[in-house]
Protein backbone atom coordinates (compact mmCIF):
# COMPACT_ATOMS: atom_id res chain seq x y z
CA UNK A 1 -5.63 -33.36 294.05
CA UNK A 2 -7.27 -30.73 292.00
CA UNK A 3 -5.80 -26.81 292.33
CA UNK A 4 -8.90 -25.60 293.46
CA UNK A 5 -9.49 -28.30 295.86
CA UNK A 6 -5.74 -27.53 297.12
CA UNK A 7 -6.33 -23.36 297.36
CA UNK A 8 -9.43 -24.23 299.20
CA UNK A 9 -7.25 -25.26 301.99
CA UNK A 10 -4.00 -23.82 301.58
CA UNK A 11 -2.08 -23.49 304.70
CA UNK A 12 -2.88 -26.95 305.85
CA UNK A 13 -1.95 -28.68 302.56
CA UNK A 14 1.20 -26.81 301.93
CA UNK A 15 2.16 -28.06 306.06
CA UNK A 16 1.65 -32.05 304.92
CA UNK A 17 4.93 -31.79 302.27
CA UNK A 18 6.65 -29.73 304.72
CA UNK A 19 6.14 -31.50 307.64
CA UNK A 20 7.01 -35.07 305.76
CA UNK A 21 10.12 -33.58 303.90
CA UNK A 22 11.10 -32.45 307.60
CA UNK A 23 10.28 -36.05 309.21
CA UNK A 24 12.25 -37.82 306.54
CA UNK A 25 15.00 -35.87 306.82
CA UNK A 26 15.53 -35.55 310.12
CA UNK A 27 14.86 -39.98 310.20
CA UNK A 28 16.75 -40.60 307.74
CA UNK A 29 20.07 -38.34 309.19
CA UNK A 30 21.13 -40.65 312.25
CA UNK A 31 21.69 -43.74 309.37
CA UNK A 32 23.22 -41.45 306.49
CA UNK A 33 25.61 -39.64 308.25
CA UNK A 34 27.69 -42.50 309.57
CA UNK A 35 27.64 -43.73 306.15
CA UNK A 36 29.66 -40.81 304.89
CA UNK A 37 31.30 -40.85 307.41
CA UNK A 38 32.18 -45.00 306.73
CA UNK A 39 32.75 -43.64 303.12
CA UNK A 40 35.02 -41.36 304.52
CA UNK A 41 33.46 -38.27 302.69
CA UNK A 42 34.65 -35.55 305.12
CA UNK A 43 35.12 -31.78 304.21
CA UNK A 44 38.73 -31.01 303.18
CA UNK A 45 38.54 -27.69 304.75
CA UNK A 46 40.96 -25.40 302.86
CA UNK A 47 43.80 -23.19 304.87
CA UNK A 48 43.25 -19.66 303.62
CA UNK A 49 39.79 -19.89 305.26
CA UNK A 50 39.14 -18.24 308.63
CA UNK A 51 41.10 -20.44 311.16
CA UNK A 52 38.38 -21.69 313.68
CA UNK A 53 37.09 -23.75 310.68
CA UNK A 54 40.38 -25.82 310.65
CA UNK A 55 38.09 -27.45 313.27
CA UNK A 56 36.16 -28.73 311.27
CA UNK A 57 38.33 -30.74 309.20
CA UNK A 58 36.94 -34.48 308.20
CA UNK A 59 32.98 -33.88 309.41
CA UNK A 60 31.14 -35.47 306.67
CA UNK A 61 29.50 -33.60 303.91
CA UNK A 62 27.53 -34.03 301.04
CA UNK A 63 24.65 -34.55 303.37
CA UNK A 64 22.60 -32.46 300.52
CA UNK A 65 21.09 -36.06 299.24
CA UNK A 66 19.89 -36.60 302.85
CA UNK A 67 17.39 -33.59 302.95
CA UNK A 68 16.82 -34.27 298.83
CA UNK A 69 15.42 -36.87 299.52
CA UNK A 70 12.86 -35.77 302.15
CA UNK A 71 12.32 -33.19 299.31
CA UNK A 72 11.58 -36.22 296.52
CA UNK A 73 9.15 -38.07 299.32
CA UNK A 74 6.66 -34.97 299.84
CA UNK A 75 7.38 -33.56 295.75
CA UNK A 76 6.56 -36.91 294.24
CA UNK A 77 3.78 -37.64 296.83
CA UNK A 78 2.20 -34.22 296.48
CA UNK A 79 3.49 -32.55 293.30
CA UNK A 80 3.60 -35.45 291.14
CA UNK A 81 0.54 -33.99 289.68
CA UNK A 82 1.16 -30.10 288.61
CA UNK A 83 3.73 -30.02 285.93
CA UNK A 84 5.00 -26.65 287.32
CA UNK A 85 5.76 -28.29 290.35
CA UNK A 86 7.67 -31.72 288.67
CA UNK A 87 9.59 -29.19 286.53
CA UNK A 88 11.12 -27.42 289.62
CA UNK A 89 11.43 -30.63 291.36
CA UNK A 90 13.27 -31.81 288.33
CA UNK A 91 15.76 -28.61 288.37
CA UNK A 92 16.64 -29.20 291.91
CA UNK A 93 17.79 -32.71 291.16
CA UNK A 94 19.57 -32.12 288.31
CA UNK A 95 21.61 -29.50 289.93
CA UNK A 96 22.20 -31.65 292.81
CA UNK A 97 23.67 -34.36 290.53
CA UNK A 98 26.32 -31.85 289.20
CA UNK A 99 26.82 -30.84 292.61
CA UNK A 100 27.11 -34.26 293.77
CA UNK A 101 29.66 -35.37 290.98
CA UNK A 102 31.56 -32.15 291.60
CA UNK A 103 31.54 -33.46 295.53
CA UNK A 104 32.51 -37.05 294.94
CA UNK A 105 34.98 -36.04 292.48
CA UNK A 106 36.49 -33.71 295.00
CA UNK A 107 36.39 -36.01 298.32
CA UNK A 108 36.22 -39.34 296.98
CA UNK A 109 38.67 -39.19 294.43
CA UNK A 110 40.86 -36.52 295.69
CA UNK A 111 40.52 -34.71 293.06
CA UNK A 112 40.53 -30.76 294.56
CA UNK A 113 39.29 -28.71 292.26
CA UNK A 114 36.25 -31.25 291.29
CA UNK A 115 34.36 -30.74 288.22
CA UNK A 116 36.11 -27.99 286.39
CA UNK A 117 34.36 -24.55 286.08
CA UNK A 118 33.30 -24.70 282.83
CA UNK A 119 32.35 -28.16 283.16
CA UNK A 120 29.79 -27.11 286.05
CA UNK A 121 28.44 -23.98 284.29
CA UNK A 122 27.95 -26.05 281.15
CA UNK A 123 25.60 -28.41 283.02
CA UNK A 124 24.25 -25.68 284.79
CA UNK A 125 23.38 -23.74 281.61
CA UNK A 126 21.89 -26.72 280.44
CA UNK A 127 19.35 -27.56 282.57
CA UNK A 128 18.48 -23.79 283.18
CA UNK A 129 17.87 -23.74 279.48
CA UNK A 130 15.53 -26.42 279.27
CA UNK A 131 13.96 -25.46 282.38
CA UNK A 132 12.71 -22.25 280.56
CA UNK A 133 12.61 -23.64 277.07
CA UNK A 134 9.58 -26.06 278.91
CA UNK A 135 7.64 -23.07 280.43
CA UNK A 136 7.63 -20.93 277.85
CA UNK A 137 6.77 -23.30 274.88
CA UNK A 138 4.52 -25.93 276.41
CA UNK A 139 3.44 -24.29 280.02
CA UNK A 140 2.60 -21.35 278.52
CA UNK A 141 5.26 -18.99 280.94
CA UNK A 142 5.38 -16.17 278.49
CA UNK A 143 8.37 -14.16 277.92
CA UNK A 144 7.62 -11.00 280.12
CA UNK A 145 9.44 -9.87 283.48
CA UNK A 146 6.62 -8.66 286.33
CA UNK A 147 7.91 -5.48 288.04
CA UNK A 148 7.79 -5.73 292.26
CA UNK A 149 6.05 -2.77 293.30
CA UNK A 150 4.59 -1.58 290.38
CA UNK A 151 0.81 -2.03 291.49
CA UNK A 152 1.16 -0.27 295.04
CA UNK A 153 2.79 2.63 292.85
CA UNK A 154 0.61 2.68 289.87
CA UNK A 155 -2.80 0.78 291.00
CA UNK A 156 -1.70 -1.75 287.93
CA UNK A 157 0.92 -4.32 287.97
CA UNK A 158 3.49 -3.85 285.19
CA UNK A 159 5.42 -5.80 282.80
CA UNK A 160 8.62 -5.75 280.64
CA UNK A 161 8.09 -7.91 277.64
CA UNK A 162 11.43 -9.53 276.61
CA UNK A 163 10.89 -12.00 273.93
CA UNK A 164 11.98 -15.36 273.58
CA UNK A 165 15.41 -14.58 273.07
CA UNK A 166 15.93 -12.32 275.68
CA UNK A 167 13.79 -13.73 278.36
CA UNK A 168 16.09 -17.82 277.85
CA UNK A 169 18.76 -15.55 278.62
CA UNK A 170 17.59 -13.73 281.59
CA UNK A 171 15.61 -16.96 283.09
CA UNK A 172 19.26 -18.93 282.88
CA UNK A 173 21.23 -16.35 284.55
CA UNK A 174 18.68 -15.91 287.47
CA UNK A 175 18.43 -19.98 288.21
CA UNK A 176 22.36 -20.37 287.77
CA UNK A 177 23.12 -17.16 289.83
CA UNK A 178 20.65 -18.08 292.29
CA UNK A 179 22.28 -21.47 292.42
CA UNK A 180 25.74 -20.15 293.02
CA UNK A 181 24.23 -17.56 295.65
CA UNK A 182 23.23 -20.84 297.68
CA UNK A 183 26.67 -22.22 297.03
CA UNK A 184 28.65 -19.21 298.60
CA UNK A 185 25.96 -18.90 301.43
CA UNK A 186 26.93 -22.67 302.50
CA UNK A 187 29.93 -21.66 304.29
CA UNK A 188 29.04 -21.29 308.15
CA UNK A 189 27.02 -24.12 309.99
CA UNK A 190 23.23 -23.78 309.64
CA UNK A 191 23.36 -20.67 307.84
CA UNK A 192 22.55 -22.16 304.29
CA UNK A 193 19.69 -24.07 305.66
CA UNK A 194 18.75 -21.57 307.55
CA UNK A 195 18.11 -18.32 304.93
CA UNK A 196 16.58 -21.38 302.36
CA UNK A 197 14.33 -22.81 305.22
CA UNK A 198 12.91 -18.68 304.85
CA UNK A 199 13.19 -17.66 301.19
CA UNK A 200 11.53 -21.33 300.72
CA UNK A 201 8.45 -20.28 302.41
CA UNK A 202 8.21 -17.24 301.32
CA UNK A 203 8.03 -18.57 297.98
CA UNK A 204 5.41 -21.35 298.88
CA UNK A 205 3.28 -17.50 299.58
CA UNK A 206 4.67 -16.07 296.21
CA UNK A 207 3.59 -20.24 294.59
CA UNK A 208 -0.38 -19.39 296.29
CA UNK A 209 -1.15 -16.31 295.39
CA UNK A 210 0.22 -16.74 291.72
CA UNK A 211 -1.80 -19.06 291.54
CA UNK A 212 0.88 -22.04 290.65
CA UNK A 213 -0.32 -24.21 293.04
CA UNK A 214 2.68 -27.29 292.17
CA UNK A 215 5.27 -25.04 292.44
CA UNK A 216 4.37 -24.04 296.23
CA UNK A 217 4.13 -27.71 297.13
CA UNK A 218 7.90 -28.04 296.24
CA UNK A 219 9.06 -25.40 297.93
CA UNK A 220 7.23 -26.46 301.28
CA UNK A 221 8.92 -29.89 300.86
CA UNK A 222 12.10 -27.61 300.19
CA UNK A 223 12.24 -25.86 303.50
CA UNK A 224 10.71 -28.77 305.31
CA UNK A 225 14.31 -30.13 304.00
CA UNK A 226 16.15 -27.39 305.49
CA UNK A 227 14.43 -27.67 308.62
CA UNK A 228 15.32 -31.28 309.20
CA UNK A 229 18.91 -30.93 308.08
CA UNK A 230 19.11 -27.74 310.74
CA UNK A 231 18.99 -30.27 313.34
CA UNK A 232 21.83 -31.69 312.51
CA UNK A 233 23.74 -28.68 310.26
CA UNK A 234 22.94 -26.39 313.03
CA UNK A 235 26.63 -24.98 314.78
CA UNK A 236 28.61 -27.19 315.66
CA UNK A 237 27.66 -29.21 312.33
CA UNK A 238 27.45 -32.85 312.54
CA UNK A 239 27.27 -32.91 308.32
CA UNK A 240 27.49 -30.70 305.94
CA UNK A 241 25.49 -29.99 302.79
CA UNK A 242 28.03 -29.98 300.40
CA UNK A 243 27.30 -28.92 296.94
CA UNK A 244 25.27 -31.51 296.47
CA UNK A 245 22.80 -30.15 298.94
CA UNK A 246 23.67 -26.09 298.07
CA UNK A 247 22.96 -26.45 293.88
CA UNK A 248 19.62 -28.34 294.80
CA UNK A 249 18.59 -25.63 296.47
CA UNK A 250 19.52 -23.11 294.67
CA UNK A 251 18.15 -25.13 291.02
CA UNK A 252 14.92 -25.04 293.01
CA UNK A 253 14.17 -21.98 293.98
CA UNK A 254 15.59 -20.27 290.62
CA UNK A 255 13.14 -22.58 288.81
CA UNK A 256 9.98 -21.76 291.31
CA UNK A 257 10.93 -18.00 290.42
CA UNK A 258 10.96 -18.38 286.63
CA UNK A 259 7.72 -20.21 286.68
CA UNK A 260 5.93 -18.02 288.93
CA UNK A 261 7.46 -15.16 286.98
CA UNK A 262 8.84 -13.86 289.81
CA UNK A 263 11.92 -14.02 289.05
CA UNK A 264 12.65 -9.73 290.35
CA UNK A 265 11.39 -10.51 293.32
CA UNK A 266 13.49 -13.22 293.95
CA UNK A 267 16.59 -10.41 294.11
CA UNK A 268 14.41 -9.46 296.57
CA UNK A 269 13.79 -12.16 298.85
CA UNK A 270 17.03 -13.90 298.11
CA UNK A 271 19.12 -10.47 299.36
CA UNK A 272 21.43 -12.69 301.19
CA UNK A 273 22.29 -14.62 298.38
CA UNK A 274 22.66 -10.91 296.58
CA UNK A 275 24.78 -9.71 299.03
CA UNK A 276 26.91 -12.74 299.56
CA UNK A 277 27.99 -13.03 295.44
CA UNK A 278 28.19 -8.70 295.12
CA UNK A 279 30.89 -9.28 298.37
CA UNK A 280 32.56 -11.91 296.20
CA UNK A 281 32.89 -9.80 293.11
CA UNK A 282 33.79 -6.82 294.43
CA UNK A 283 36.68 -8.01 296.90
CA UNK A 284 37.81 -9.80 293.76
CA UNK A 285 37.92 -6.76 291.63
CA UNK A 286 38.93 -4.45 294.10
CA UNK A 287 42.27 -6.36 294.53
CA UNK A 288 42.56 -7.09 290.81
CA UNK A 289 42.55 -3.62 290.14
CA UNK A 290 43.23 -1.41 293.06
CA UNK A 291 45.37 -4.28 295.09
CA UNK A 292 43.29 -3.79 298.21
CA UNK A 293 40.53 -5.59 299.96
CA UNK A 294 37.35 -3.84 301.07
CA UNK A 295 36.46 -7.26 303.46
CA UNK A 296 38.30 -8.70 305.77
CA UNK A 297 37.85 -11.76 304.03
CA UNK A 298 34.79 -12.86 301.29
CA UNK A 299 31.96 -14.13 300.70
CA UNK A 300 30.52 -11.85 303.38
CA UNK A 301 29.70 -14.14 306.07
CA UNK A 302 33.37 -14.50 306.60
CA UNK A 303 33.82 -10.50 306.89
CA UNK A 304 31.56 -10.54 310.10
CA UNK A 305 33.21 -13.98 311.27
CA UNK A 306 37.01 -12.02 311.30
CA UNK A 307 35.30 -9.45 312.93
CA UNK A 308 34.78 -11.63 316.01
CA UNK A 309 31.03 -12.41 315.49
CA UNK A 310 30.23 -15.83 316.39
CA UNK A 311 29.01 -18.37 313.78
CA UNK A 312 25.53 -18.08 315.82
CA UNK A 313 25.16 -14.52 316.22
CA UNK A 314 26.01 -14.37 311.67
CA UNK A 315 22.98 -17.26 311.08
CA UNK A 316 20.79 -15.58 313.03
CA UNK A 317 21.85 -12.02 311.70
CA UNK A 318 21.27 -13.57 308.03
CA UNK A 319 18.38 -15.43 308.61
CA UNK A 320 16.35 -12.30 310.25
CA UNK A 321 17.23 -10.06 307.52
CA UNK A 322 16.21 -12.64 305.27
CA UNK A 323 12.69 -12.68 307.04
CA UNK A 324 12.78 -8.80 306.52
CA UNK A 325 13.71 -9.31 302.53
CA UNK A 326 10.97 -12.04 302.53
CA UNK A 327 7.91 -9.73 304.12
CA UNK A 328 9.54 -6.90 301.45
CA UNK A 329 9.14 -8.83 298.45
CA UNK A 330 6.12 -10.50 299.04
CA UNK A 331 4.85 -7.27 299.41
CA UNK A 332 5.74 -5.85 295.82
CA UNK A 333 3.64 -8.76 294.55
CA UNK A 334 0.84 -6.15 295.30
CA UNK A 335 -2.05 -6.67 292.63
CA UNK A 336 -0.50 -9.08 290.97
């Protein structure tokens, strides 16, 4: 399939990866669950958590590779051709590996801390690294940083040049923050899936009218993924994600931002994941330094789940504002 072919007829090309990562997923659930379960890969859930989720103790998780590979079907059948679009699918599934050897190291060899920290970040790092390293040298990225709003204010759309240097730097931090975002989102049923199925899509919009026609035919196969799993992540979960499933997503959608060069907007449209890390640093330094907790309890999810909102009424909260980020940052793309 050609690009111009493809933007020709848009809406109903991006549907076919979206709708076949769904149908996989959601096909492929009723046999992979019971074999975590058989595997016995159940979520050790820990005991300083909020108590209702002591509930929860032994449903099986790393269900990520379930909806991955929903996400692999409609990539390599659609994608294969647009290397923007194997590059993010690439990122995705390399940070689901670490996620997945950080989950089977935790669950199936009792090891509870997994991977180690630094372990993780270095493979993390890594892959960010040659994730930009590829689109600036050989898919011609550049090295500049477009600025969301700046042609509804200005009539032009604006740039920050960065230079090489600068710009690896930047690119890494935004696809390994965004990745960890994901990871502290996963931590109510559905509500992962559920803000990804949304930022997903908005980017498959962001992917079309960049122009980077491969990278919007991941992301529909991304939230097609979600979708699927939210059948059977929704509350009460029947499998969980794991990090397996959480650094996938995560990888991908940092990658689809740093090769649409979107990668401001995507504070944007990822506010959740924004607002979920900020509650995690600043409940940390709060007590560190002034030995007092501005949550109830971190990341922020849990704040409104002590404060007697329903694991429901949260997902739905998130996922709505996340539609409101979404229609927000799309629309600083103005004139771009």
């Amino acid at each position: 399939m050609k690009p111009a072919v493809i933007m020709d007829n848009a809406w109903y090309v991006m549907l076919k990866p979206l709708l076949i990562s769904f149908v996989v997923t959601v096909l492929l659930a009723p046999f992979g669950i019971p074999v975590l379960r058989r595997l016995k890969f159940g979520q050790n859930v820990r005991s300083d958590g909020p108590a209702s989720h002591l509930s929860k103790n032994g449903t099986p998780t790393m269900g990520g590779v379930i909806f991955m590979a929903g996400v692999l079907v409609a990539g390599l059948f659609f994608a294969s051709g647009f290397p923007e679009g194997v590059l993010v699918l690439a990122t995705a599934l390399g940070f689901g590996l670490i996620g997945f050897i950080d989950d089977f190291l935790k669950i199936a060899l009792k090891r509870p801390l997994g991977l180690r920290a630094r372990e993780k970040l270095a493979g993390q790092i890594l892959i960010a690294a040659l994730l930009s390293l590829l689109a600036v040298s050989i898919l011609g990225r550049g090295t500049d940083l477009v600025i969301p709003f700046s042609g509804l204010l200005t009539g032009e759309v604006k740039t920050i040049e960065l230079g090489t240097g600068l710009f690896m730097i930047f690119a890494v931090i935004v696809i390994v923050g965004t990745a960890n975002g994901v990871n502290l989102t996963d931590g109510l049923d559905g509500l992962a899936a559920g803000v990804t199925a949304v930022t997903s899509a908005a980017f498959v919009l962001v992917a079309l009218i960049l122009g980077k026609t491969g990278v919007a035919l991941v992301m529909a196969g991304v939230a097609g993924g979600c979708l699927g799993f939210m059948v059977y992540n929704r509350h009460p979960a029947r499998v969980f994600m794991g990090d397996t499933g959480s650094l996938a997503l995560g990888g991908a959608l940092g990658a689809a931002a740093v090769l649409t060069r979107s990668e401001l907007f995507l504070f944007i449209i990822g506010g959740i994941y924004v607002l979920e890390t900020l509650s995690v640093i600043v409940q940390v330094f709060s007590f560190q330094v002034f030995h007092r907790r501005v949550l109830r309890m971190s990341p922020l999810h849990h704040h409104f789940e002590l404060g007697n909102w329903s694991e429901n009424r949260i997902v739905v909260t998130f996922v709505a504002a996340t539609l409101l980020f979404s229609v927000l940052g799309i629309a600083g793309l103005y004139r771009a």
